[in-house]
PDB file of N, CA and C in Angstrom:
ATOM      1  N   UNK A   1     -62.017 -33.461  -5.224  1.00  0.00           N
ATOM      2  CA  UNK A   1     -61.682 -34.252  -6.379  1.00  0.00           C
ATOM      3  C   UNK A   1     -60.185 -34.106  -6.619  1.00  0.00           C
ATOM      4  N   UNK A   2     -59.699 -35.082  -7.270  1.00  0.00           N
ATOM      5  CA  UNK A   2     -58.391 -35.287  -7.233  1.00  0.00           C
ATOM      6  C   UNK A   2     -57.754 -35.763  -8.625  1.00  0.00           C
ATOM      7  N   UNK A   3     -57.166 -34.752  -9.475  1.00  0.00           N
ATOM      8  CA  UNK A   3     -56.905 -35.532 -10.954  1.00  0.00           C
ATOM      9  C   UNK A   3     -55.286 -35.757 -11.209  1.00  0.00           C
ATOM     10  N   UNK A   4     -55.228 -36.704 -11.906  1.00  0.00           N
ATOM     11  CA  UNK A   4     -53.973 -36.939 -12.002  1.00  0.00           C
ATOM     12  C   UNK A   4     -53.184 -36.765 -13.720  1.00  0.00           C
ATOM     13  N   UNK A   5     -52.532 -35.954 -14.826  1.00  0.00           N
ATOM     14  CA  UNK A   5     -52.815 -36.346 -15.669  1.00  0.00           C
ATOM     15  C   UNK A   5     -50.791 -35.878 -15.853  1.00  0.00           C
ATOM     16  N   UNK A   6     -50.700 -36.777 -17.041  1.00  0.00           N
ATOM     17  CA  UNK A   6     -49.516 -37.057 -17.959  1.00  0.00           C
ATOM     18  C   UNK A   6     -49.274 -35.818 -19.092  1.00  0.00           C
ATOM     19  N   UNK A   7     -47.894 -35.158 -18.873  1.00  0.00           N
ATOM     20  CA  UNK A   7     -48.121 -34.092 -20.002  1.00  0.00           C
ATOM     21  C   UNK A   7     -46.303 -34.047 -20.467  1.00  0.00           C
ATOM     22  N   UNK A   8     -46.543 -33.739 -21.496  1.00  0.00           N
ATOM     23  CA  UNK A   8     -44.992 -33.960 -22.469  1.00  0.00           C
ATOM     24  C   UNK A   8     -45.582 -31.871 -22.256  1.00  0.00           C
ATOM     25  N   UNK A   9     -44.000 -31.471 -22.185  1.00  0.00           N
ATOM     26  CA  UNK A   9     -43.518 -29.909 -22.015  1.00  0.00           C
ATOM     27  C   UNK A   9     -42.656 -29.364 -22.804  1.00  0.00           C
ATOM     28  N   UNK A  10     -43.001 -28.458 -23.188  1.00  0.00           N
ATOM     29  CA  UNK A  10     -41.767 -27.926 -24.313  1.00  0.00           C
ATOM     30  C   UNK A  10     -40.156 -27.668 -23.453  1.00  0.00           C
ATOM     31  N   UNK A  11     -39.494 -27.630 -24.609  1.00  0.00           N
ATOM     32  CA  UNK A  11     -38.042 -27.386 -24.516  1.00  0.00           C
ATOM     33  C   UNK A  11     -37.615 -26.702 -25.491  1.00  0.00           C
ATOM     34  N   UNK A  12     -37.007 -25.245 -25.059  1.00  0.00           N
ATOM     35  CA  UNK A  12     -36.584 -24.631 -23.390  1.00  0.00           C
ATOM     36  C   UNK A  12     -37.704 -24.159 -22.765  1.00  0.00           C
ATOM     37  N   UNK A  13     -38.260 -24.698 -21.740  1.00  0.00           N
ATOM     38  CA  UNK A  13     -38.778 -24.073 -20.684  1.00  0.00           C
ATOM     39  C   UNK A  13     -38.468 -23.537 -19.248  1.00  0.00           C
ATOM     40  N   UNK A  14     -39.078 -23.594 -18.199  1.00  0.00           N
ATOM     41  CA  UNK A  14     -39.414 -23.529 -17.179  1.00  0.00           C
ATOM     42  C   UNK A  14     -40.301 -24.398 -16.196  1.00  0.00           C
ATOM     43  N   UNK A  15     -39.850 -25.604 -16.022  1.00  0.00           N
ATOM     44  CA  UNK A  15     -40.741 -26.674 -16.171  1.00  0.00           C
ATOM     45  C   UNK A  15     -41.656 -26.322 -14.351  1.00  0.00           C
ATOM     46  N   UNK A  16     -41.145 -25.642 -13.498  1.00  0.00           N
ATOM     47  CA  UNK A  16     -42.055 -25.597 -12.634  1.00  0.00           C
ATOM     48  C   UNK A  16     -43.159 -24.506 -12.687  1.00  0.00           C
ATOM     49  N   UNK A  17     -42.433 -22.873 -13.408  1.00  0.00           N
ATOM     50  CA  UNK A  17     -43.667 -22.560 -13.972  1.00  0.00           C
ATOM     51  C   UNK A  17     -44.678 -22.921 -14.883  1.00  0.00           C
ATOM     52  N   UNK A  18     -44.477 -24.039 -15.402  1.00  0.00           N
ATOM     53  CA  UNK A  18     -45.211 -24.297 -16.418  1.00  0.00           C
ATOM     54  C   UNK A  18     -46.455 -25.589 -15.919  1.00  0.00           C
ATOM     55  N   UNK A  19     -45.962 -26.297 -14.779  1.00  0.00           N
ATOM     56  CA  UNK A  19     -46.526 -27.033 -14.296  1.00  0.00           C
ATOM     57  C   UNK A  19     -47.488 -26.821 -13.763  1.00  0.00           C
ATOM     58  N   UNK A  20     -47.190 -25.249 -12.868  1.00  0.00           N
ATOM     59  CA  UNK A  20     -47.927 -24.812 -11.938  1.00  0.00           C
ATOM     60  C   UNK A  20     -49.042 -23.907 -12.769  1.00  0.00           C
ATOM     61  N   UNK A  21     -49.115 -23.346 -13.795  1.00  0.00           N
ATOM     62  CA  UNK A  21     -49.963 -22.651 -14.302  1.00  0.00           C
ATOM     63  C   UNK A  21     -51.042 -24.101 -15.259  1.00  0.00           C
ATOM     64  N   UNK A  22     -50.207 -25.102 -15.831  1.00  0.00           N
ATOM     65  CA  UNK A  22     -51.501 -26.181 -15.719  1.00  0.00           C
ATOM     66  C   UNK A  22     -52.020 -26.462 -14.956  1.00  0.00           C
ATOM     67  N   UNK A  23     -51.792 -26.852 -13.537  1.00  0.00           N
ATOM     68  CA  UNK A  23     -52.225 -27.046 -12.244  1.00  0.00           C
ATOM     69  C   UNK A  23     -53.836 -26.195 -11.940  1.00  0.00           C
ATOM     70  N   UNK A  24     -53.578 -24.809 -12.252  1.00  0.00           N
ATOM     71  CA  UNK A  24     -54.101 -23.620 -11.966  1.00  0.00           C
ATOM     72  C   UNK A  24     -55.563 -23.636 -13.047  1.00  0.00           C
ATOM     73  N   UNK A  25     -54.926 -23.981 -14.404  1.00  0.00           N
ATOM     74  CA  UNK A  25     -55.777 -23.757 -15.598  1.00  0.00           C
ATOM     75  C   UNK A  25     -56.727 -24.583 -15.594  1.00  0.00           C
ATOM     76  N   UNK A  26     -56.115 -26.289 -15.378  1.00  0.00           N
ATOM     77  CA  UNK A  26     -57.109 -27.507 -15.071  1.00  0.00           C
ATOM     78  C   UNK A  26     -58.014 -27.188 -14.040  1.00  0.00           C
ATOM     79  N   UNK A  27     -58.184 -27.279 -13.014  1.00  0.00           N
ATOM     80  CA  UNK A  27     -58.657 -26.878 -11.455  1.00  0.00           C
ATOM     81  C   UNK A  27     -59.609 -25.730 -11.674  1.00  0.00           C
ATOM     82  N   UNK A  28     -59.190 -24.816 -12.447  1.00  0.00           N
ATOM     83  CA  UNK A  28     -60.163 -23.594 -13.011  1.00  0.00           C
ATOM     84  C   UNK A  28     -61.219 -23.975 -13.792  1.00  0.00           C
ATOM     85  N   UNK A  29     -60.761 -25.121 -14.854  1.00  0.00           N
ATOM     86  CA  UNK A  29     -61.696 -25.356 -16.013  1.00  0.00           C
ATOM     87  C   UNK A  29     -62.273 -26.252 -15.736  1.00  0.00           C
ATOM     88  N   UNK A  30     -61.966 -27.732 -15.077  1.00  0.00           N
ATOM     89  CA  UNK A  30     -62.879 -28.298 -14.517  1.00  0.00           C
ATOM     90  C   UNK A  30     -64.285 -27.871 -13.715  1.00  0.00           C
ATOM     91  N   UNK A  31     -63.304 -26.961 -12.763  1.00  0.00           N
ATOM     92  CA  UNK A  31     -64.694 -26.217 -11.753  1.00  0.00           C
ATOM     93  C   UNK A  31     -65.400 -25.104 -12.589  1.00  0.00           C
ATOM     94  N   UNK A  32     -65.240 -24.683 -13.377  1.00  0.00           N
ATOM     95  CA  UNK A  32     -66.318 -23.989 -14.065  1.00  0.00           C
ATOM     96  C   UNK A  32     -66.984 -25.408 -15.041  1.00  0.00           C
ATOM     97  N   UNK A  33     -66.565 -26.022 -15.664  1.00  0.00           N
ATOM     98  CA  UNK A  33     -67.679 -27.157 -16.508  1.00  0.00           C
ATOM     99  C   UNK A  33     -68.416 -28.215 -15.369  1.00  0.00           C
ATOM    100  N   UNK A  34     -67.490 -28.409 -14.347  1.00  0.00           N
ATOM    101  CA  UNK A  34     -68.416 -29.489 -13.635  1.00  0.00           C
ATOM    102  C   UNK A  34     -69.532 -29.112 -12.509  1.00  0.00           C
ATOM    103  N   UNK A  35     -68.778 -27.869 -12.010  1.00  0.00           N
ATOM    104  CA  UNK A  35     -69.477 -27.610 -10.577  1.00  0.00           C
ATOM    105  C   UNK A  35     -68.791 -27.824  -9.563  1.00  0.00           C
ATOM    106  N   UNK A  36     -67.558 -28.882 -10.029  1.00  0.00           N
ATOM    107  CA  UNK A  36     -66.849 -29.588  -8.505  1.00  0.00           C
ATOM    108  C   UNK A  36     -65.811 -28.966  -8.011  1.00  0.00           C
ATOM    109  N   UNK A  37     -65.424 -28.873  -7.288  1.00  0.00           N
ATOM    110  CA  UNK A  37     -64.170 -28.299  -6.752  1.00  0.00           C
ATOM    111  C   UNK A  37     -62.677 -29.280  -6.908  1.00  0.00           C
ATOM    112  N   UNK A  38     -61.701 -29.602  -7.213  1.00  0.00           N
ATOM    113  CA  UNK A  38     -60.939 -29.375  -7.490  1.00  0.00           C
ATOM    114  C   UNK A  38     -59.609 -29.446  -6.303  1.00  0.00           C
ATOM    115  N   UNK A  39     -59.830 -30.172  -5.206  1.00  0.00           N
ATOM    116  CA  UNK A  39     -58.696 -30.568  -4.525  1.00  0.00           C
ATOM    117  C   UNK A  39     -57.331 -30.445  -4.442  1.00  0.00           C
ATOM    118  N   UNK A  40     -56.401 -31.113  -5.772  1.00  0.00           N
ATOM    119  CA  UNK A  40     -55.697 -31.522  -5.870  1.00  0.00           C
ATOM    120  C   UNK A  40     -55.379 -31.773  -8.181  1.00  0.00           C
ATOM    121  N   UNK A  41     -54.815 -31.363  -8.772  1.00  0.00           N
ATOM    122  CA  UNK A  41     -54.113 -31.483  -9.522  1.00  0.00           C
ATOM    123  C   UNK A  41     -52.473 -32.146  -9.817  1.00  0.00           C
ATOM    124  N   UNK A  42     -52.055 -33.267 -10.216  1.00  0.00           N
ATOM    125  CA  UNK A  42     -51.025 -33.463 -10.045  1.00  0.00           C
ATOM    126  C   UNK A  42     -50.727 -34.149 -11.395  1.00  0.00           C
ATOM    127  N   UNK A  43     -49.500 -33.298 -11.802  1.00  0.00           N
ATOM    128  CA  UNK A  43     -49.096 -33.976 -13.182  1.00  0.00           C
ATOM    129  C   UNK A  43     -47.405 -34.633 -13.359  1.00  0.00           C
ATOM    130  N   UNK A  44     -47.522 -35.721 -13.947  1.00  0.00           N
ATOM    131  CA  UNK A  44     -46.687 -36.365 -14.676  1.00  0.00           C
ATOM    132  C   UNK A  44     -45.990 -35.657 -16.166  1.00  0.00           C
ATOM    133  N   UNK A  45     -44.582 -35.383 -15.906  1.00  0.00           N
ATOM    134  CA  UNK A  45     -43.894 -34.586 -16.735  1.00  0.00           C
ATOM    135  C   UNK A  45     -43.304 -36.017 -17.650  1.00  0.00           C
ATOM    136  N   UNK A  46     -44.173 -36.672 -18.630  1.00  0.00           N
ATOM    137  CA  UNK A  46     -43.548 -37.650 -19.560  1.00  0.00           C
ATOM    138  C   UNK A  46     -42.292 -37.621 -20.192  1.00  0.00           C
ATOM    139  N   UNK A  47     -42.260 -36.639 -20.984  1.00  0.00           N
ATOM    140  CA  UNK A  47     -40.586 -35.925 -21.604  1.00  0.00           C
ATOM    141  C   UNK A  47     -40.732 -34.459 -22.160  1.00  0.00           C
ATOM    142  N   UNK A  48     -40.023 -33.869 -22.136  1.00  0.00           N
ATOM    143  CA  UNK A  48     -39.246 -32.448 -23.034  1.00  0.00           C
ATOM    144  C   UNK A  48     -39.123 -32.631 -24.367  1.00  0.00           C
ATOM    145  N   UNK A  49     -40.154 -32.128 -25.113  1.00  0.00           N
ATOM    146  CA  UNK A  49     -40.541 -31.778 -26.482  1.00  0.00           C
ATOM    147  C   UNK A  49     -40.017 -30.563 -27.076  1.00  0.00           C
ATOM    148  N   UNK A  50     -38.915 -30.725 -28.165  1.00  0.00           N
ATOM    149  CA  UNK A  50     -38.618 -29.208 -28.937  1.00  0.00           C
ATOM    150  C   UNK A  50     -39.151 -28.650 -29.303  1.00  0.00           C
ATOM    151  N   UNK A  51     -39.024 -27.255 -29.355  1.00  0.00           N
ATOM    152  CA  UNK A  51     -40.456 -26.591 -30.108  1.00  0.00           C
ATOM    153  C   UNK A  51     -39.698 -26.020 -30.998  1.00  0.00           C
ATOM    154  N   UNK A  52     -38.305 -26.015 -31.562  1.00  0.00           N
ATOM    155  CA  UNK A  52     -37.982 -25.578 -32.923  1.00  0.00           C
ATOM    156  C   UNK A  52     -37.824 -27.291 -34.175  1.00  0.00           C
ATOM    157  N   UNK A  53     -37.508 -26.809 -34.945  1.00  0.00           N
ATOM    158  CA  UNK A  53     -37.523 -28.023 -35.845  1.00  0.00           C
ATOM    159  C   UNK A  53     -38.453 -28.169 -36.933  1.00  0.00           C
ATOM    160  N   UNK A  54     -38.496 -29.211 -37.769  1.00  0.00           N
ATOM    161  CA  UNK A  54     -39.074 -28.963 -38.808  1.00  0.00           C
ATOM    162  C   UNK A  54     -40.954 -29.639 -38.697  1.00  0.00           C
ATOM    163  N   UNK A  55     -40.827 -30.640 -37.099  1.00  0.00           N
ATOM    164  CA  UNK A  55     -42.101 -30.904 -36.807  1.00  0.00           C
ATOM    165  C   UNK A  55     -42.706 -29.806 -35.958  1.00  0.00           C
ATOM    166  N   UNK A  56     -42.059 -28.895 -35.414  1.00  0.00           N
ATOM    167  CA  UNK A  56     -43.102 -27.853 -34.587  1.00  0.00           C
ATOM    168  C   UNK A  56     -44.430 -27.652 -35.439  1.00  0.00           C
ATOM    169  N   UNK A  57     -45.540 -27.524 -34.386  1.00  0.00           N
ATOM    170  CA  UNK A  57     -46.889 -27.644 -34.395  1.00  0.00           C
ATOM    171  C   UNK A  57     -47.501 -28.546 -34.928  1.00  0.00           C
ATOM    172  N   UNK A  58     -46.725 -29.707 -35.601  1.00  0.00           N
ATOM    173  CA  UNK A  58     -47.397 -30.783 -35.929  1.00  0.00           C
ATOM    174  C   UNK A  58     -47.877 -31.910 -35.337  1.00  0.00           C
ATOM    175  N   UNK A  59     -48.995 -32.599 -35.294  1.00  0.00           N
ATOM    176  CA  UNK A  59     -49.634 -33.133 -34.327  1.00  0.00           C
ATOM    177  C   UNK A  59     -48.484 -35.003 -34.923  1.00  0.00           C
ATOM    178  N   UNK A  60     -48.395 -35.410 -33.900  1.00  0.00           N
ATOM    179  CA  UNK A  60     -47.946 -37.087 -34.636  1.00  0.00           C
ATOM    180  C   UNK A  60     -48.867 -37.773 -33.790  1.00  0.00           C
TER     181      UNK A  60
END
């Protein structure tokens, strides 16, 4: 199986560690809820989201 998904990343990061441990987390959690294995993970880095400011943790 092969998923493809879109993810906005905080800023300052580490955007390849951070990619790679979603990669890891999805692929994990899928195959424990579905049964399936897990091929391939590949994500779309949309944009760099601040995480200081006066909207941190707020959902928009």
């Amino acid at each position: 199986m092969r998923l493809h998904l879109a993810v906005d990343l905080p800023y300052p990061t580490d955007p390849a560690r951070v990619c790679e441990q979603i990669q890891h987390d999805v692929a994990h959690r899928v195959a424990q809820l579905t049964g399936l294995r897990v091929d391939e993970v590949t994500l779309t880095a949309r944009r760099l989201v601040t995480v200081t400011g006066p909207h941190r943790g707020r959902v928009r």
